[in-house]
Protein backbone atom coordinates (compact mmCIF):
# COMPACT_ATOMS: atom_id res chain seq x y z
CA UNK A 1 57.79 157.63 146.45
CA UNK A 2 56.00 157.86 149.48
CA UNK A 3 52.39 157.31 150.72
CA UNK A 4 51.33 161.11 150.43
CA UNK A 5 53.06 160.76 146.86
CA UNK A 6 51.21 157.79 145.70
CA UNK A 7 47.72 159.15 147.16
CA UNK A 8 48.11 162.35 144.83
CA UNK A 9 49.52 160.51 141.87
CA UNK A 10 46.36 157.75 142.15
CA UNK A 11 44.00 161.16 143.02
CA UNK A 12 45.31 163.13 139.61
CA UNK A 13 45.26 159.41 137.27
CA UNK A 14 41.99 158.84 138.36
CA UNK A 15 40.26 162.29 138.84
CA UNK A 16 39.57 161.30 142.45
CA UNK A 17 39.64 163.53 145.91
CA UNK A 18 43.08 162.57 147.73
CA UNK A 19 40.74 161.70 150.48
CA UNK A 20 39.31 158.92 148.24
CA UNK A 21 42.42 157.98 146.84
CA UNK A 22 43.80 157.51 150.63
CA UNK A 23 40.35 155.61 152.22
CA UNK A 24 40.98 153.21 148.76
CA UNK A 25 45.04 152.83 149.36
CA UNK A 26 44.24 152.22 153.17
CA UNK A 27 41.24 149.69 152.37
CA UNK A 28 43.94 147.53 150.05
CA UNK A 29 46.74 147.70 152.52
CA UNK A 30 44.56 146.44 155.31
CA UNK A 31 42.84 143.49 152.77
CA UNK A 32 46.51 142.46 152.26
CA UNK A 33 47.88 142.71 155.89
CA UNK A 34 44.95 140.30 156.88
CA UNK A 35 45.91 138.06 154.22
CA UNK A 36 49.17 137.47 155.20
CA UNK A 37 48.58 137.52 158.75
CA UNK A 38 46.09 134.57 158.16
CA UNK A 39 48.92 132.78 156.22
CA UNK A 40 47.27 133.54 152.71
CA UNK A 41 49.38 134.33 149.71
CA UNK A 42 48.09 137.77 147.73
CA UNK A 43 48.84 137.77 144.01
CA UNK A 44 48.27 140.68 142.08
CA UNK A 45 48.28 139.80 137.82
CA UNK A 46 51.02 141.47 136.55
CA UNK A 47 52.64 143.27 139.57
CA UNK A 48 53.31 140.36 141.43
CA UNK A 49 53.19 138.42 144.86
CA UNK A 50 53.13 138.91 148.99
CA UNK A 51 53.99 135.50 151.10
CA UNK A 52 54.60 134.99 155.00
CA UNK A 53 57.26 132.87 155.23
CA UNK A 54 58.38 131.89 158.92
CA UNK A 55 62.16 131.85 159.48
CA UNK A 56 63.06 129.83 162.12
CA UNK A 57 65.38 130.17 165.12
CA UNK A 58 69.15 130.47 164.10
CA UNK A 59 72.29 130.34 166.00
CA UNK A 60 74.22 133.51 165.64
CA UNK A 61 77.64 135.50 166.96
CA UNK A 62 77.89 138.49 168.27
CA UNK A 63 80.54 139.97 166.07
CA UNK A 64 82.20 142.44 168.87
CA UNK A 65 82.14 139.46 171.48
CA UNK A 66 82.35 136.18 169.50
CA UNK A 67 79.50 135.20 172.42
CA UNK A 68 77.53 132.44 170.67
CA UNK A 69 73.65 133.79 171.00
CA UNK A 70 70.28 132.42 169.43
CA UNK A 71 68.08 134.43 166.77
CA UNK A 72 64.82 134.02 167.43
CA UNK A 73 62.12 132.52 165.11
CA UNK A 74 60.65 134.93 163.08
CA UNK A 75 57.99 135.77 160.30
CA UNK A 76 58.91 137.75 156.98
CA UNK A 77 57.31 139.00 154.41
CA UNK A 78 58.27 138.08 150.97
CA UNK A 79 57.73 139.88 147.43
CA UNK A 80 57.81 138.04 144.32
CA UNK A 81 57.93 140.47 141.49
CA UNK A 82 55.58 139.41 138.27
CA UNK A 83 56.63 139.53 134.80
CA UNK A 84 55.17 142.60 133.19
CA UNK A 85 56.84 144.64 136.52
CA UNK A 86 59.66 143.38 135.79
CA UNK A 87 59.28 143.77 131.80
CA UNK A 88 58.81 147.46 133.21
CA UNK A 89 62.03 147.76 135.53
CA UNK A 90 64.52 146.56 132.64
């Protein structure tokens, strides 16, 4: 599924314009983004859980050289799935 997909899906479940649907999808993604950009975990009940987690520098090996290189520190974002979404998946 992608974005266009889940706009009309949330338009027809909720008898919406896809224009509404879309300014409402955007307005959650952007409340989230700033949430974990200020460090914040978002938990949504039953669906589940967004984290920054920082990852920090590594030593690494370029496979086609064997040159010994650093990876640079970096931050990821982590999903932690909630029960009744995973009740759902299995």
């Amino acid at each position: 599924m992608n974005r266009g997909e889940l706009i009309a899906a949330i338009a027809k479940k909720e008898h919406i314009t896809a224009v509404k649907a879309g300014k409402a999808l955007s307005a959650i993604l952007e409340h989230i983004s700033q949430r974990l950009e200020n460090g914040e975990r978002v938990t949504l009940s039953g669906f589940g859980a967004f984290r920054a987690v920082s990852r920090p520098a590594q030593k690494g090996r370029n496979p086609h050289t064997g040159e010994d290189l650093l990876i640079p520190a970096r931050t990821l974002v982590r999903f932690r799935p909630g029960k009744a979404l995973l009740a759902k998946v299995r």
